[in-house]
PDB file of N, CA and C in Angstrom:
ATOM      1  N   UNK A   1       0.825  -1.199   0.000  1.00  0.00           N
ATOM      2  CA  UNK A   1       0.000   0.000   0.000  1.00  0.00           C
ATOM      3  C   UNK A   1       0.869   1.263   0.000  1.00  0.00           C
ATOM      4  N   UNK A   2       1.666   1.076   0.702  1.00  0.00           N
ATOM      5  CA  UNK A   2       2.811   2.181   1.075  1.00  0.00           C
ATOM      6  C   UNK A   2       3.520   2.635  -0.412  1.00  0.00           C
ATOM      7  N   UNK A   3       3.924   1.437  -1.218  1.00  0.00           N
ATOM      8  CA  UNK A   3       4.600   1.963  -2.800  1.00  0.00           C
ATOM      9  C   UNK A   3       2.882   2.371  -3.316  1.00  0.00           C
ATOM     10  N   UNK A   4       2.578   2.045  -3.562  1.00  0.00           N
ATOM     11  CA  UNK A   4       1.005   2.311  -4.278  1.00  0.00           C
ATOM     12  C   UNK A   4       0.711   4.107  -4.100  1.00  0.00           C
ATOM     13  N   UNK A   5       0.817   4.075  -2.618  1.00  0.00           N
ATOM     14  CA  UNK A   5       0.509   5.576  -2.442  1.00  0.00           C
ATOM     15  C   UNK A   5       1.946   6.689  -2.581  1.00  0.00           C
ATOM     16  N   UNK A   6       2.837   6.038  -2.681  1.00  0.00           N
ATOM     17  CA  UNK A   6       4.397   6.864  -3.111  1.00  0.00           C
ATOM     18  C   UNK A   6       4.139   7.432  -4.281  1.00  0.00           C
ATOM     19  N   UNK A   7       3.973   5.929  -5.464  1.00  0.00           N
ATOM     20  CA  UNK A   7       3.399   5.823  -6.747  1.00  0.00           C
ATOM     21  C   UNK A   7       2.299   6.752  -7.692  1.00  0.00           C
ATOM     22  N   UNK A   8       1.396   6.809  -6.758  1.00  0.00           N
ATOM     23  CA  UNK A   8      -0.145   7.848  -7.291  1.00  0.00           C
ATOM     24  C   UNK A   8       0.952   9.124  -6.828  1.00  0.00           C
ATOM     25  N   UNK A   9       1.188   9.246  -5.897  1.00  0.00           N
ATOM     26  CA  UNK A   9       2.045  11.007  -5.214  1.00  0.00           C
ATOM     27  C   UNK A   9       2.553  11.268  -6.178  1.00  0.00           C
ATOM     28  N   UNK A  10       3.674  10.658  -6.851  1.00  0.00           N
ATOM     29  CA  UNK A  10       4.395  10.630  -7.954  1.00  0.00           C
ATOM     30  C   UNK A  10       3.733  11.058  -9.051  1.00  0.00           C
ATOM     31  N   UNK A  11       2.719  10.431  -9.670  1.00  0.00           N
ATOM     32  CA  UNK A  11       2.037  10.396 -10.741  1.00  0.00           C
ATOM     33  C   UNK A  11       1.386  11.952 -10.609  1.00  0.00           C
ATOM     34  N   UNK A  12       0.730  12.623  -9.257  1.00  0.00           N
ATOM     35  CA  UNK A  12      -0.007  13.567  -9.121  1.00  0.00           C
ATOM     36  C   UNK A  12       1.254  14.778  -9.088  1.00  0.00           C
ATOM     37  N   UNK A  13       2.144  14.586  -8.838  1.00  0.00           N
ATOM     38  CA  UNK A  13       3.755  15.493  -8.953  1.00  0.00           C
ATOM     39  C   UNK A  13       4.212  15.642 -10.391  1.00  0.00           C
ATOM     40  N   UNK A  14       4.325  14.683 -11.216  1.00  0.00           N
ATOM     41  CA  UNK A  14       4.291  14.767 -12.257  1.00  0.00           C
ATOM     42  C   UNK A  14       3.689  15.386 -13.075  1.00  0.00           C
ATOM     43  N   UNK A  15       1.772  15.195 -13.149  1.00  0.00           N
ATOM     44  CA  UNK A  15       0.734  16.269 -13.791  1.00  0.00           C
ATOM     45  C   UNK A  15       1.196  17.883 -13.400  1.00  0.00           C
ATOM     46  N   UNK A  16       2.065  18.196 -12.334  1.00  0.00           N
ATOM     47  CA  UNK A  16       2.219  19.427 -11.898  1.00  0.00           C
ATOM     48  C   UNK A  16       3.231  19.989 -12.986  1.00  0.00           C
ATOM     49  N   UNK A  17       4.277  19.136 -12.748  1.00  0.00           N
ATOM     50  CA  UNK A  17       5.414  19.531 -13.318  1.00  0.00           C
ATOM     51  C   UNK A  17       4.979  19.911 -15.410  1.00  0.00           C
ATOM     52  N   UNK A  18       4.227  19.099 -15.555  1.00  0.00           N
ATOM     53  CA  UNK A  18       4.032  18.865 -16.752  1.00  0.00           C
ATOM     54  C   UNK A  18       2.897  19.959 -16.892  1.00  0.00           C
ATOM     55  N   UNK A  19       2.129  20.390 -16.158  1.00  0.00           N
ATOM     56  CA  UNK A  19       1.218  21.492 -16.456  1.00  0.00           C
ATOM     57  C   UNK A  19       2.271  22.722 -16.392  1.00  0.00           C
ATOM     58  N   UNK A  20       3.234  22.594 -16.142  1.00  0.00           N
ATOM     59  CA  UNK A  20       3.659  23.907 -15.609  1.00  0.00           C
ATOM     60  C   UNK A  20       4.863  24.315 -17.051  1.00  0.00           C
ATOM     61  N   UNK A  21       5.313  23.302 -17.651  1.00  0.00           N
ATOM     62  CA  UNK A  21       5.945  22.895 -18.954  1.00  0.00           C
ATOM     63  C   UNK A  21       4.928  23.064 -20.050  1.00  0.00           C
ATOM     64  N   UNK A  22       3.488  22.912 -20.015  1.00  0.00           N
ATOM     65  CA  UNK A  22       2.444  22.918 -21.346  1.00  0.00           C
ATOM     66  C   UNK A  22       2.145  24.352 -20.995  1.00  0.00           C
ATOM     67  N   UNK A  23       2.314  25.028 -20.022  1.00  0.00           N
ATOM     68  CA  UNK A  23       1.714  26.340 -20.206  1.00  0.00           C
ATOM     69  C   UNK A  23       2.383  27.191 -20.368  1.00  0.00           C
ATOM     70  N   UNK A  24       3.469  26.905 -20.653  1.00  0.00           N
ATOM     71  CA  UNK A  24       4.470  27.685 -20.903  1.00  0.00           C
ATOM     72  C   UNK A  24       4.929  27.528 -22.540  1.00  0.00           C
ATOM     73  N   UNK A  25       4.311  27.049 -22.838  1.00  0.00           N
ATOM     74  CA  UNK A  25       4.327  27.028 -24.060  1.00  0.00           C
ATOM     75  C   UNK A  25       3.604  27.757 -24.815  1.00  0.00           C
ATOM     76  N   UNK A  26       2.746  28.552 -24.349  1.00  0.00           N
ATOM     77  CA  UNK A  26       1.917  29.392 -24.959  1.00  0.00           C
ATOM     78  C   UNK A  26       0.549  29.198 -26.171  1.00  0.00           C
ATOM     79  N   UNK A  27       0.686  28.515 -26.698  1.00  0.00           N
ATOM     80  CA  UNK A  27      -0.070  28.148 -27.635  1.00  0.00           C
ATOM     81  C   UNK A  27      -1.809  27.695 -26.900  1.00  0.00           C
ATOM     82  N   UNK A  28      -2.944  27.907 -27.510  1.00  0.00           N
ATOM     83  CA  UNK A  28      -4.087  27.722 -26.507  1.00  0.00           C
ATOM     84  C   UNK A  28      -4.419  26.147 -26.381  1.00  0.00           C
ATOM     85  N   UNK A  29      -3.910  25.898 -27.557  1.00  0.00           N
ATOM     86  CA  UNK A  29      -4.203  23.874 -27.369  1.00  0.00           C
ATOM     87  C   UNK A  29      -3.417  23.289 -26.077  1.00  0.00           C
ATOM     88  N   UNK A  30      -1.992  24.299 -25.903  1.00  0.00           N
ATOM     89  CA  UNK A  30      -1.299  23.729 -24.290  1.00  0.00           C
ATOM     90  C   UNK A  30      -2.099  24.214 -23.493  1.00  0.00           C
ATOM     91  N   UNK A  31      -2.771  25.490 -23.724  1.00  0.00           N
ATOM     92  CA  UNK A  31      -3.363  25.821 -22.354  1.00  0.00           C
ATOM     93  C   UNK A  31      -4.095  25.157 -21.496  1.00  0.00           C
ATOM     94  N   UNK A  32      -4.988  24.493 -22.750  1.00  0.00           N
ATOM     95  CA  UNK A  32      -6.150  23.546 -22.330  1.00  0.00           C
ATOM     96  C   UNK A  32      -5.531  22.352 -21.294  1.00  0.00           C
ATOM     97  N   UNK A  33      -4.359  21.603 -22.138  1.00  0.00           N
ATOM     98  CA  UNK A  33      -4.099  20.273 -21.869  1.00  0.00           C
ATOM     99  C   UNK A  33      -3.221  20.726 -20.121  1.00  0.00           C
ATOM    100  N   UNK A  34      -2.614  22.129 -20.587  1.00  0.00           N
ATOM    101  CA  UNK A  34      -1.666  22.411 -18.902  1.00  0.00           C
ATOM    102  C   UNK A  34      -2.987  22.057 -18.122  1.00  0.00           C
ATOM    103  N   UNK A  35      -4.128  22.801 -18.306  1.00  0.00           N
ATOM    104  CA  UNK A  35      -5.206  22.830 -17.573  1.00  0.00           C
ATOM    105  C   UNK A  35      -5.896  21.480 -16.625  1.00  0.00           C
ATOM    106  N   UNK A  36      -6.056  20.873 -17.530  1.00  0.00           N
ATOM    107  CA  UNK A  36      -6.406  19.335 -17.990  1.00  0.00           C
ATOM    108  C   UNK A  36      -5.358  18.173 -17.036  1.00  0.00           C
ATOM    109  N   UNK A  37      -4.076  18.607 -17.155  1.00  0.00           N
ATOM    110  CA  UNK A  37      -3.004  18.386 -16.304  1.00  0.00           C
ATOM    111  C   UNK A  37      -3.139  19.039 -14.619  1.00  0.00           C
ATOM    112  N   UNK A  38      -3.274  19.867 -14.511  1.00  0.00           N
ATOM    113  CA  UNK A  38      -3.926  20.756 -13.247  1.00  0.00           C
ATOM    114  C   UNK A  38      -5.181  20.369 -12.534  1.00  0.00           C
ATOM    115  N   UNK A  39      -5.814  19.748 -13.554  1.00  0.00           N
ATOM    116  CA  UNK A  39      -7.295  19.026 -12.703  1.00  0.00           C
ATOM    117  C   UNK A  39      -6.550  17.547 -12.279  1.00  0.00           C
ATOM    118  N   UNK A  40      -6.068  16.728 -12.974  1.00  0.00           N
ATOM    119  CA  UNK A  40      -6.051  15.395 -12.842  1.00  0.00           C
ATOM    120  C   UNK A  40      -5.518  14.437 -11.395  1.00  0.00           C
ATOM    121  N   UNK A  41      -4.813  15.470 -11.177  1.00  0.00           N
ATOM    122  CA  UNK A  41      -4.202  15.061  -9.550  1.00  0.00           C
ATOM    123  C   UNK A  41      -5.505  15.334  -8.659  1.00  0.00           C
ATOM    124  N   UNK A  42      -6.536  16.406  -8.447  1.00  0.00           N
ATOM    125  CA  UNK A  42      -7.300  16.547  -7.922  1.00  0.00           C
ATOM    126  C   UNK A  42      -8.659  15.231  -7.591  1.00  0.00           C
ATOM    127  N   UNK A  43      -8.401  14.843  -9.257  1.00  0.00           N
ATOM    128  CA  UNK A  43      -9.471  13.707  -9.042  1.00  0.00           C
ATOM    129  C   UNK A  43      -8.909  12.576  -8.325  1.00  0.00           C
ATOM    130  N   UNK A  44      -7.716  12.196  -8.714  1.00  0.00           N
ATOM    131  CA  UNK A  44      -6.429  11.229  -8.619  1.00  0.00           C
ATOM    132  C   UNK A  44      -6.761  11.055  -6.724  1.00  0.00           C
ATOM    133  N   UNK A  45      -6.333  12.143  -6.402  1.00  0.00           N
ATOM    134  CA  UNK A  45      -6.217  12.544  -4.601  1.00  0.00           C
ATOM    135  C   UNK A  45      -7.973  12.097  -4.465  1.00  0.00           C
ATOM    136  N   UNK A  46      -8.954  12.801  -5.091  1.00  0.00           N
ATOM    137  CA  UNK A  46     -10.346  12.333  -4.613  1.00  0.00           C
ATOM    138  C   UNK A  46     -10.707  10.929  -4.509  1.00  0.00           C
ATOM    139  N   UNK A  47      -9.843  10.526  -5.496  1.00  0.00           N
ATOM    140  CA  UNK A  47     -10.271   8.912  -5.505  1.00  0.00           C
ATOM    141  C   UNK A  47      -9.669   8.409  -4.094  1.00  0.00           C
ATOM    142  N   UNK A  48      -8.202   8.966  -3.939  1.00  0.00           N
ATOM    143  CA  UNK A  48      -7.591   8.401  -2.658  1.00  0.00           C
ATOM    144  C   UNK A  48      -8.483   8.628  -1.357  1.00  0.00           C
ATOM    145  N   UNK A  49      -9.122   9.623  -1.440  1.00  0.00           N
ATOM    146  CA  UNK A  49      -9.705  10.151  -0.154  1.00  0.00           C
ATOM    147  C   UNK A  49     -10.755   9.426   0.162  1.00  0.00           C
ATOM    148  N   UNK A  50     -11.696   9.004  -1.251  1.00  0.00           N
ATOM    149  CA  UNK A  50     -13.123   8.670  -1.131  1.00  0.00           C
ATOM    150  C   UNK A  50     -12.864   7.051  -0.933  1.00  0.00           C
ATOM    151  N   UNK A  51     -11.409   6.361  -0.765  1.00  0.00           N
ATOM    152  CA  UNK A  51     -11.428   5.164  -1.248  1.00  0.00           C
ATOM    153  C   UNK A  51     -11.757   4.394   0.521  1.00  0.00           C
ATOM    154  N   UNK A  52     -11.499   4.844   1.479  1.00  0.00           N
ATOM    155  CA  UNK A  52     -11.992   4.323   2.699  1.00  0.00           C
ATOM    156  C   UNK A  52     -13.412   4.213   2.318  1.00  0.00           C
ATOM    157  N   UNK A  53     -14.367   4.824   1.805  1.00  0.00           N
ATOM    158  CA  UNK A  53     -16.260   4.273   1.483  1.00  0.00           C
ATOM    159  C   UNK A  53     -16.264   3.475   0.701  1.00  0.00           C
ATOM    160  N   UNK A  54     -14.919   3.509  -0.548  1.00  0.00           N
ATOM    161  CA  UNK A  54     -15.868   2.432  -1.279  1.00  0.00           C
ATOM    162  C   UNK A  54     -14.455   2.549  -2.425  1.00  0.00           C
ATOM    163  N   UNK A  55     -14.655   0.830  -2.809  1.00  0.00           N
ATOM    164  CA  UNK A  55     -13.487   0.212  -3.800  1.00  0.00           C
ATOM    165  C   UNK A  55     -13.365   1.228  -5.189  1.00  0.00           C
ATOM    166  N   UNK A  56     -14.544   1.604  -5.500  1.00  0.00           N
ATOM    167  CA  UNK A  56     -14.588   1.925  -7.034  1.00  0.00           C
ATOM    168  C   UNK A  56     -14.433   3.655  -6.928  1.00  0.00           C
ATOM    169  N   UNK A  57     -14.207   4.238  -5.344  1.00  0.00           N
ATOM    170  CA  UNK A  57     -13.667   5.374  -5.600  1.00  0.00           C
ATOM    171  C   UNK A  57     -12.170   5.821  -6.027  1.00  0.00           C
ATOM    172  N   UNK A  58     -11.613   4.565  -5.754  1.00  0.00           N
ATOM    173  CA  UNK A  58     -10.299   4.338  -5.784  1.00  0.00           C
ATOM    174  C   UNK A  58      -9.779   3.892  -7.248  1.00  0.00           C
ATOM    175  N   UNK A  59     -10.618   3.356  -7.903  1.00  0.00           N
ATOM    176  CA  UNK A  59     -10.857   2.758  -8.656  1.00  0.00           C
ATOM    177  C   UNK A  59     -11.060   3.585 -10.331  1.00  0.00           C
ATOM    178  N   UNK A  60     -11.611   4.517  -9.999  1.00  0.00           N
ATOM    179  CA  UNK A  60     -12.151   5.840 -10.890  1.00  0.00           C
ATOM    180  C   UNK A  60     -11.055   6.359 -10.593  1.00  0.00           C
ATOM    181  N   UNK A  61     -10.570   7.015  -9.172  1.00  0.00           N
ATOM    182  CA  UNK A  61      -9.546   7.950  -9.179  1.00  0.00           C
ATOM    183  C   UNK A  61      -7.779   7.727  -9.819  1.00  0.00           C
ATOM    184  N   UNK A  62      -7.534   6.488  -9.564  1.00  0.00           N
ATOM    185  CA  UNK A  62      -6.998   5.865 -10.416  1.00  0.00           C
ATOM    186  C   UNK A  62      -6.494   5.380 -11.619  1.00  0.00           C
ATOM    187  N   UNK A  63      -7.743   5.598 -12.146  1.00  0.00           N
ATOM    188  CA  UNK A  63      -7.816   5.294 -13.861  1.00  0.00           C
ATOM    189  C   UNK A  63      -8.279   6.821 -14.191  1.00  0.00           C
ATOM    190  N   UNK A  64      -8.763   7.629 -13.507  1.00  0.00           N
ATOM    191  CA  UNK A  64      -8.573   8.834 -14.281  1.00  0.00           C
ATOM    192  C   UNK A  64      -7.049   9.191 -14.058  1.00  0.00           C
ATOM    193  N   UNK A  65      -6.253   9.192 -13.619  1.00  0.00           N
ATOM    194  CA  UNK A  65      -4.471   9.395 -13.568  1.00  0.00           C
ATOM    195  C   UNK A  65      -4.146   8.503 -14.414  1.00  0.00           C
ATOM    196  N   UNK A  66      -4.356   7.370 -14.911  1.00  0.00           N
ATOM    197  CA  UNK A  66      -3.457   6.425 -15.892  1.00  0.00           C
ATOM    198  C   UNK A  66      -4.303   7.357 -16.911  1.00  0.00           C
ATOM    199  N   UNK A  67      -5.475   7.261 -17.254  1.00  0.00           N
ATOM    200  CA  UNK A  67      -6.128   7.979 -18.480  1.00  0.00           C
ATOM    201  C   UNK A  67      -5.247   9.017 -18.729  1.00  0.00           C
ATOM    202  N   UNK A  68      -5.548  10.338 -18.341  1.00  0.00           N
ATOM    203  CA  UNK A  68      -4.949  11.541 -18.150  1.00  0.00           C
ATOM    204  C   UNK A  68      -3.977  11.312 -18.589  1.00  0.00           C
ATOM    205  N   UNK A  69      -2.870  10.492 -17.972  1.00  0.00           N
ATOM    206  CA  UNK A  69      -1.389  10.599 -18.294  1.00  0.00           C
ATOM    207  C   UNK A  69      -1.036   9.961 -19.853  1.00  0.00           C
ATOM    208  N   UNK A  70      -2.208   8.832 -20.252  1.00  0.00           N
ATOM    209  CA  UNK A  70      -2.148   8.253 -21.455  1.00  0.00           C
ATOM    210  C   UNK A  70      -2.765   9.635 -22.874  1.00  0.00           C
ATOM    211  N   UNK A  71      -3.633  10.052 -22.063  1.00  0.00           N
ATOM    212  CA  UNK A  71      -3.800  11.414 -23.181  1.00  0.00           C
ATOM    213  C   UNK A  71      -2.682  12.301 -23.336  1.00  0.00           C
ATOM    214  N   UNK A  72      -2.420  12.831 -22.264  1.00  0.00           N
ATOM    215  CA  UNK A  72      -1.442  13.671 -22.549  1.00  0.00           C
ATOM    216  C   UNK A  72      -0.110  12.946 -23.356  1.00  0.00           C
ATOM    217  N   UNK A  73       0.401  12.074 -22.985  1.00  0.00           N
ATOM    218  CA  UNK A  73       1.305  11.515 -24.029  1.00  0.00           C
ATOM    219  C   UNK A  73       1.120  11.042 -25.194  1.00  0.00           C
ATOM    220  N   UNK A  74      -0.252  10.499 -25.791  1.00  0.00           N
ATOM    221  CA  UNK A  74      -0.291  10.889 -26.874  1.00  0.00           C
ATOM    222  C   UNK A  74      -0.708  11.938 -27.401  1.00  0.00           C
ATOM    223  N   UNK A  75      -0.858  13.119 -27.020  1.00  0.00           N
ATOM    224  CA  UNK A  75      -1.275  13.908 -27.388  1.00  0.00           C
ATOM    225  C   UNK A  75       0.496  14.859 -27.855  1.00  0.00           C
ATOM    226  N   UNK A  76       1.398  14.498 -26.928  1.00  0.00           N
ATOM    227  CA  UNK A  76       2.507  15.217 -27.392  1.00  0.00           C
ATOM    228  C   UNK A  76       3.075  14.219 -28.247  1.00  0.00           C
ATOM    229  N   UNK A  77       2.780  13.065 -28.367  1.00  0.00           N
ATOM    230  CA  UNK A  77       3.605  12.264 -29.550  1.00  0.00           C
ATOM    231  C   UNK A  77       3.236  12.607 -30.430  1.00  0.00           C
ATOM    232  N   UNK A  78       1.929  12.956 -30.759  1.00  0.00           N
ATOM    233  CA  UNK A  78       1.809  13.426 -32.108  1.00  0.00           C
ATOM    234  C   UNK A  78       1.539  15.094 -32.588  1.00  0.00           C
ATOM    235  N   UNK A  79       2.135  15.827 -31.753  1.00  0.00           N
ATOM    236  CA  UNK A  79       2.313  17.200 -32.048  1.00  0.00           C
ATOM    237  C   UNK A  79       3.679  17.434 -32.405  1.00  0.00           C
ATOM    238  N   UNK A  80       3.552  18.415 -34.070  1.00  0.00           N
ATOM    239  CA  UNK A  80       4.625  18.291 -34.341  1.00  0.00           C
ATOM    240  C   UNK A  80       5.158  19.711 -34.037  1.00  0.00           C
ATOM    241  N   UNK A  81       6.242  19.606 -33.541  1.00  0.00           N
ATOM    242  CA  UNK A  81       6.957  21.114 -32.924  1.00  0.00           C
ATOM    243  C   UNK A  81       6.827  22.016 -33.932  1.00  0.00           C
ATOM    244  N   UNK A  82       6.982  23.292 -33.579  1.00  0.00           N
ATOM    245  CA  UNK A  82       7.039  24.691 -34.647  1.00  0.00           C
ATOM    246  C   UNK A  82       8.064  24.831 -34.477  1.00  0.00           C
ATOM    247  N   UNK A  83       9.143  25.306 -36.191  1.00  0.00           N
ATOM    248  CA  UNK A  83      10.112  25.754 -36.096  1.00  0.00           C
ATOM    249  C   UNK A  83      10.627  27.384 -35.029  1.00  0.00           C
ATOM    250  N   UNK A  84      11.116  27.661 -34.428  1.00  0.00           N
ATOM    251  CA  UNK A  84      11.665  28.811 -33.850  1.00  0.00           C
ATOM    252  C   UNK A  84      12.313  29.422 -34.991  1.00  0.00           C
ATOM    253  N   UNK A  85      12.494  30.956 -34.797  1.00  0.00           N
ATOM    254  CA  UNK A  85      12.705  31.593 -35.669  1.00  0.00           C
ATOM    255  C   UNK A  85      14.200  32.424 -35.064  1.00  0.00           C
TER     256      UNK A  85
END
């Protein structure tokens, strides 16, 4: 339980770092996804919180952080950079 909850911390540290890298990028399609990145730990942590009532809060909160993290990476695999000038 102890790696599990290191693990999600991690994962919810990560959406930070990575919102804070997409919004700085300026463009409004990062804005969204920094954004998007900025919610996901929130649900991530709700699931942790709500998971003492019940399996499938944990369960949702969970798979919205693997989701999330699976969008956002494909979403930058297939964006192709703009040249700098």
């Amino acid at each position: 339980m102890l790696g599990g909850m290191v693990g999600y911390l991690a994962l919810c540290a990560a959406f930070l770092v990575l919102a804070r890298s997409l919004g700085s990028l300026g463009s409004l399609g990062h804005r969204g996804w920094a954004l998007a990145s900025r919610l996901a730990p929130v649900g991530v942590l709700a699931g942790f919180a709500g998971s003492s009532v019940s399996v499938l809060a944990f369960t949702v909160g969970a798979g919205l952080g693997l989701a999330g993290l699976t969008a956002v990476t494909a979403r930058l695999a297939t964006t192709v950079p703009q040249p700098t000038h």
